[in-house]
Protein backbone atom coordinates (compact mmCIF):
# COMPACT_ATOMS: atom_id res chain seq x y z
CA UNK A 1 -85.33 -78.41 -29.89
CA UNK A 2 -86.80 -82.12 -30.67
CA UNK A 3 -86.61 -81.51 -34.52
CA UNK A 4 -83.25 -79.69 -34.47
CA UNK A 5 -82.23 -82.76 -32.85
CA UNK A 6 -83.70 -84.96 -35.28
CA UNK A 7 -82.62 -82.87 -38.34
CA UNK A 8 -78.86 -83.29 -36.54
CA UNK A 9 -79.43 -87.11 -36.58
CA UNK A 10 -80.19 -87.89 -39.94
CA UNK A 11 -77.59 -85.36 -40.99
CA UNK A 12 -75.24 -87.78 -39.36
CA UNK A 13 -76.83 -90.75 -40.37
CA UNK A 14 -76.17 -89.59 -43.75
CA UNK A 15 -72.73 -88.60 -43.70
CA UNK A 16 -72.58 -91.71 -41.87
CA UNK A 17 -74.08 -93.84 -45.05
CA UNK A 18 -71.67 -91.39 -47.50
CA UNK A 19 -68.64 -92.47 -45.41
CA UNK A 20 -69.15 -96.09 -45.79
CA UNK A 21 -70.51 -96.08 -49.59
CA UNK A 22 -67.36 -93.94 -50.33
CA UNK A 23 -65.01 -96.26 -48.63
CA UNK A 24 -66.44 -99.40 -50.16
CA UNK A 25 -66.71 -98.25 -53.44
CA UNK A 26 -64.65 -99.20 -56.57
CA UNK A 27 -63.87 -97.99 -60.05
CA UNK A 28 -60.64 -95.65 -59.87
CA UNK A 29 -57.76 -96.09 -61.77
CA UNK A 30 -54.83 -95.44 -60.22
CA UNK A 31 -54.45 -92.84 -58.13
CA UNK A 32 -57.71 -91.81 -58.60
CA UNK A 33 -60.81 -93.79 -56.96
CA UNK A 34 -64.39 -93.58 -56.63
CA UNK A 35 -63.89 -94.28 -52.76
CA UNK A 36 -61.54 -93.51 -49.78
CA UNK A 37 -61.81 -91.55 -46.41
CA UNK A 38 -60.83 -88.31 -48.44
CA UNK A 39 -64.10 -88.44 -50.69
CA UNK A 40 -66.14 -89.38 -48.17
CA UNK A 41 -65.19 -86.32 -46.82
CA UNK A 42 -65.59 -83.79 -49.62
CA UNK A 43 -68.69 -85.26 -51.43
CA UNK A 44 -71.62 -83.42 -49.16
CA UNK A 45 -69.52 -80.62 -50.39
CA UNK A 46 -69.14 -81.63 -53.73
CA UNK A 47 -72.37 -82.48 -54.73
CA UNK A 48 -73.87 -79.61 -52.40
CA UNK A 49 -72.21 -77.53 -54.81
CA UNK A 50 -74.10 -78.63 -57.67
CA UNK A 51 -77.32 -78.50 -55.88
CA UNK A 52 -76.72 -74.66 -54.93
CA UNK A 53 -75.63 -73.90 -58.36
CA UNK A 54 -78.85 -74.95 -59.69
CA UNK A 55 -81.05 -73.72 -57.60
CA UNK A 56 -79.36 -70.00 -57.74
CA UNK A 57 -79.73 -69.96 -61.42
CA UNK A 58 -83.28 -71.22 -61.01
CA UNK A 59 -84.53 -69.17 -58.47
CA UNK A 60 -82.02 -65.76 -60.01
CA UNK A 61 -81.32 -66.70 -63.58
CA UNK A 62 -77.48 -66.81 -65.55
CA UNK A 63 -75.01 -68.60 -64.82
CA UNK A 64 -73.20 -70.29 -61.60
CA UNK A 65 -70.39 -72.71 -61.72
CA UNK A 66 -70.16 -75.63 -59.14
CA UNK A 67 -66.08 -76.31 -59.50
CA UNK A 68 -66.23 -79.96 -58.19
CA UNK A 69 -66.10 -83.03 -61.13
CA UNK A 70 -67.14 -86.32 -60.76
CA UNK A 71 -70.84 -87.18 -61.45
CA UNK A 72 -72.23 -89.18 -64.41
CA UNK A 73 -70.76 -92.38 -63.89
CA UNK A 74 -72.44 -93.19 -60.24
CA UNK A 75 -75.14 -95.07 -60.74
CA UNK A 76 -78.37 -95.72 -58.98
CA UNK A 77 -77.01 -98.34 -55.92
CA UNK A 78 -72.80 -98.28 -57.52
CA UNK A 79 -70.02 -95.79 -57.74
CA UNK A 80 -68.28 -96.12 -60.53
CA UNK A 81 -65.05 -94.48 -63.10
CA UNK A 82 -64.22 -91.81 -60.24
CA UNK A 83 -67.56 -90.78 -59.34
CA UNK A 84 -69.26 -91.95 -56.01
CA UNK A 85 -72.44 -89.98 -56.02
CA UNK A 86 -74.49 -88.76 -59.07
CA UNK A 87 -74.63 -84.79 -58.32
CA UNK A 88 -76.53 -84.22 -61.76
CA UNK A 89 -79.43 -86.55 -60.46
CA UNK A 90 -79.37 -85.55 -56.69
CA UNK A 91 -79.55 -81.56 -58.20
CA UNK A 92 -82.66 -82.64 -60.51
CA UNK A 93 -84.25 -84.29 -58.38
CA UNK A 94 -83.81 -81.22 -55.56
CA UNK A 95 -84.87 -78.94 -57.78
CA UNK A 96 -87.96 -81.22 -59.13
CA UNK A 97 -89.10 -82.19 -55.43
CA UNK A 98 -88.68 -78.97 -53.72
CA UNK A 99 -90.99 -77.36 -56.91
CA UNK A 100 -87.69 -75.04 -58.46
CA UNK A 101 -88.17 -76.62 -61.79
CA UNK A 102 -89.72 -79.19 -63.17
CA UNK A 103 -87.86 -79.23 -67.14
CA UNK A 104 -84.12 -80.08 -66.45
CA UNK A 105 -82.03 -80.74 -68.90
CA UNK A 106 -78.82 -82.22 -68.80
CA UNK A 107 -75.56 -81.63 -71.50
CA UNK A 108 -73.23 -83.69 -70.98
CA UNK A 109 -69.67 -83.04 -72.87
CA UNK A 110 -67.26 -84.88 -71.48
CA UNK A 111 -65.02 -87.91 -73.26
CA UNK A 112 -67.47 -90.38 -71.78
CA UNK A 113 -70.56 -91.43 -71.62
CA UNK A 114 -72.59 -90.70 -68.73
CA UNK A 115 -74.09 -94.03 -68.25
CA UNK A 116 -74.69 -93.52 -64.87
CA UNK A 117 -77.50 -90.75 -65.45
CA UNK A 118 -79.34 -92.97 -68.11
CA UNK A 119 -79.62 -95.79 -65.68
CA UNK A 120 -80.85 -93.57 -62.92
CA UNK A 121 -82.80 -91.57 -65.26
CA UNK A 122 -84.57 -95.09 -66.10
CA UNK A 123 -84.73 -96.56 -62.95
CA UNK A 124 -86.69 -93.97 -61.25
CA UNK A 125 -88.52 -93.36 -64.49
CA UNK A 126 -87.64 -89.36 -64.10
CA UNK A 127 -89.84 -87.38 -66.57
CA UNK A 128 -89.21 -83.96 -67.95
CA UNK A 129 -85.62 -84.72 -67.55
CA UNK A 130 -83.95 -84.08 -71.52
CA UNK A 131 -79.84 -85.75 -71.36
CA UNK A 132 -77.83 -85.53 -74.11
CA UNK A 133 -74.46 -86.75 -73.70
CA UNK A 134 -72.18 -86.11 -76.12
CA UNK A 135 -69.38 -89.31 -75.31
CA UNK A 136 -72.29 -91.83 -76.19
CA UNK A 137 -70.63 -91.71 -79.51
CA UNK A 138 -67.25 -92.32 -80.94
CA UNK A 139 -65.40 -89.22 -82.19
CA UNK A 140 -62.15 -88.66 -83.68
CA UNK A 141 -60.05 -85.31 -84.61
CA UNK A 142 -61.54 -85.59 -88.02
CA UNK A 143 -65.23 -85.06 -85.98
CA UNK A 144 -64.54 -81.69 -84.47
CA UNK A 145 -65.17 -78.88 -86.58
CA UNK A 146 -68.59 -80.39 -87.10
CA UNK A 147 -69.78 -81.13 -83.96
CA UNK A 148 -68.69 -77.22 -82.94
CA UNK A 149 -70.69 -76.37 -86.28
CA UNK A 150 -74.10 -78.19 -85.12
CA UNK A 151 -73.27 -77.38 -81.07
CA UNK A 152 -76.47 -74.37 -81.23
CA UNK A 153 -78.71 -76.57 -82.48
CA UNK A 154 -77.91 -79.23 -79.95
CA UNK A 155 -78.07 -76.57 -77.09
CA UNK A 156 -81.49 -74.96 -78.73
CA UNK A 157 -83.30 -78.52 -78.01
CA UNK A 158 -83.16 -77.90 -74.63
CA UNK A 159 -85.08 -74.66 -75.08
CA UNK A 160 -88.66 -75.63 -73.24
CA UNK A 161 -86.37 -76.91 -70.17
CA UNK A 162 -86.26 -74.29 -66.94
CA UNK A 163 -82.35 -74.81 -66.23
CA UNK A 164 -79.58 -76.56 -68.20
CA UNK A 165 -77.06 -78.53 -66.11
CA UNK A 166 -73.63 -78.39 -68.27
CA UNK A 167 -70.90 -81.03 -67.83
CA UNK A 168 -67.74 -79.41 -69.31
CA UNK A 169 -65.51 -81.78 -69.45
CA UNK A 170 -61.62 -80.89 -70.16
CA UNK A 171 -60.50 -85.20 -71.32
CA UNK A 172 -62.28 -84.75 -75.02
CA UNK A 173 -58.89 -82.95 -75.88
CA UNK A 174 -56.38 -84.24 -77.89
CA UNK A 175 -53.77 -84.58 -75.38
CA UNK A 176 -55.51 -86.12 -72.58
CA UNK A 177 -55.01 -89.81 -72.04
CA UNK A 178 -58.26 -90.93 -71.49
CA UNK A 179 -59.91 -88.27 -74.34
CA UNK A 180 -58.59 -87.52 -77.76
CA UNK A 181 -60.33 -85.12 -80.28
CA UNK A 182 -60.47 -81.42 -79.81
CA UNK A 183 -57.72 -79.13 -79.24
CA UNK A 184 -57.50 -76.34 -76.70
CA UNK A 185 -59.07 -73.88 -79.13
CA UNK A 186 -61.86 -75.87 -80.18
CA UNK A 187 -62.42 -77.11 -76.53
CA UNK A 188 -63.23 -73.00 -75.55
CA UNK A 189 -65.29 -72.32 -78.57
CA UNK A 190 -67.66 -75.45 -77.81
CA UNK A 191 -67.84 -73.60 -73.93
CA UNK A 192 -68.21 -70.69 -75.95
CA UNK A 193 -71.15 -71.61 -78.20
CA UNK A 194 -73.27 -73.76 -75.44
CA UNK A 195 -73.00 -70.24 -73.22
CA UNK A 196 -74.06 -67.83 -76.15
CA UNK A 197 -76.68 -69.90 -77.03
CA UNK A 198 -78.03 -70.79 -73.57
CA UNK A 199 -77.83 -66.68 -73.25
CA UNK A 200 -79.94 -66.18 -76.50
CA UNK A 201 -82.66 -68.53 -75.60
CA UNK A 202 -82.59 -67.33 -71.93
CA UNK A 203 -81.74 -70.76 -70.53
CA UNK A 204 -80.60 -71.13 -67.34
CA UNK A 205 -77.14 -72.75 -66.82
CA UNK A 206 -75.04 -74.31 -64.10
CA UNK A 207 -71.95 -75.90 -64.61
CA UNK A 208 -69.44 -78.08 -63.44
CA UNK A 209 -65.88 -78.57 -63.84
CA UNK A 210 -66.25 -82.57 -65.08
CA UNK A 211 -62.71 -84.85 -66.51
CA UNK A 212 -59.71 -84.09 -67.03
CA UNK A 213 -56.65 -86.02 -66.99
CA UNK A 214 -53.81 -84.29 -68.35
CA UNK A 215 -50.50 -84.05 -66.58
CA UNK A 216 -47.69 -81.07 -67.86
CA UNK A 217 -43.53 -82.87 -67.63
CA UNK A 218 -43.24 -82.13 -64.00
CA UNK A 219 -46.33 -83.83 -63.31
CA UNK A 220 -48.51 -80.99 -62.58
CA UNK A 221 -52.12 -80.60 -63.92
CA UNK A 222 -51.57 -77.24 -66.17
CA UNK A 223 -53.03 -78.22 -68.72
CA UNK A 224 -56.24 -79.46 -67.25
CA UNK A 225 -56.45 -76.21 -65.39
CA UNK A 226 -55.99 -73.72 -68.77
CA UNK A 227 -58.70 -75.50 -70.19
CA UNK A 228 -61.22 -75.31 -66.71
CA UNK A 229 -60.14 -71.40 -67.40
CA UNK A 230 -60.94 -71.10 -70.12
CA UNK A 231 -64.54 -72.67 -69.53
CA UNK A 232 -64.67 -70.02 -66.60
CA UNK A 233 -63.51 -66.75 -69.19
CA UNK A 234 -66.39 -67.99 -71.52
CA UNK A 235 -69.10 -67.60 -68.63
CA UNK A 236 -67.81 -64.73 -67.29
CA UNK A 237 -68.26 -63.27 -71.19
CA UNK A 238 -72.05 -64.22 -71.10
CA UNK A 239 -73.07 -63.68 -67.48
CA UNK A 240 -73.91 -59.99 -68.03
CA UNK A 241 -76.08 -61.13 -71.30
CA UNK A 242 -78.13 -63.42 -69.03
């Protein structure tokens, strides 16, 4: 009864610790936020979600999807550009510490840069942790077709890793305001080609949902939504192949 106690207490110490970093935190836009009561709330959730998703594909191979967004900006000690906690380095380093895997690898292909993994990735020195992110680099419409063409190759380096954690980010389209260079086609092709190819080399793969900014003329978020679809139809293609 004395350790379920004490298991209780730090679980409430930490949700505690969650609440305030959530509340104090800065770097929205808008809108949206990195902080406020109602992430608090959700982000045990949220970044649970990627935890479970990674282990399940460890531990059972394929492919699971954590539909929560909101990661690779959160640094070490700092929330930042909508994300409070970073659920890509609280999964690796779950699944490194509790002995699932050791290899991780991390592809990142959302608009931006996911600065806050790097920093955390060098300020607890991480090893055997491969992160490529794709928004490290400028890209325009002109860029697409050619990116798409080399996407295999990209996905083949992380071949020696155990699981693949897979940012798919919906803002690189052309449409969104804070993205701007692949249309809706070429956005579900690059889904496409990172879940064939993680399927041909037997790599492990959990997802999330990542950016996506887009708003239809009544305001709605359609168009975000077809393109987190059509993420989903491309993994439900491959699962049976993994």
């Amino acid at each position: 009864m004395l350790g379920q106690a004490a298991k209780r207490s730090r679980a409430s110490a930490r949700l505690r610790f969650i609440h305030q970093t959530a509340e104090y935190s800065t770097g929205g836009i808008g809108e949206y936020s990195s902080g406020g009561d109602n992430v608090a709330v959700s982000l045990p959730y949220t970044t649970g979600a990627m935890m479970a998703a990674a282990e399940e594909v460890v531990l059972n191979g394929g492919i699971a999807c954590a539909p929560v967004s909101g990661f690779h900006h959160a640094q070490y000690d700092s929330a930042a550009g909508f994300c409070t906690f970073n659920g890509l380095i609280v999964a690796v380093r779950h699944l490194q510490t509790n002995g699932y895997a050791k290899r991780i690898g991390i592809l990142d292909l959302d608009q931006h840069y996911g600065d806050g993994t790097d920093q955390i990735i060098e300020r607890l020195n991480l090893q055997h942790v491969h992160h490529v992110s794709a928004g490290k680099e400028d890209r325009t419409a002109r860029d697409a077709e050619a990116f798409l063409s080399q996407l295999a190759g990209l996905v083949r380096s992380f071949e020696r890793c155990q699981v693949l954690l897979y940012q798919a980010g919906a803002d690189p389209h052309v449409n969104d305001p804070l993205g701007g260079w692949m249309t809706t086609e070429q956005l579900a092709r690059r889904d496409q080609i990172v879940f064939e190819t993680a399927a041909q080399i037997g790599l492990p793969v959990a997802w999330n949902l990542a950016g996506g900014y887009q708003r239809d003329a009544g305001g709605g978020i359609g168009p975000v939504l077809e393109i987190h679809r059509n993420t989903m139809k491309a993994c439900v293609a491959v699962r049976p192949l993994m």
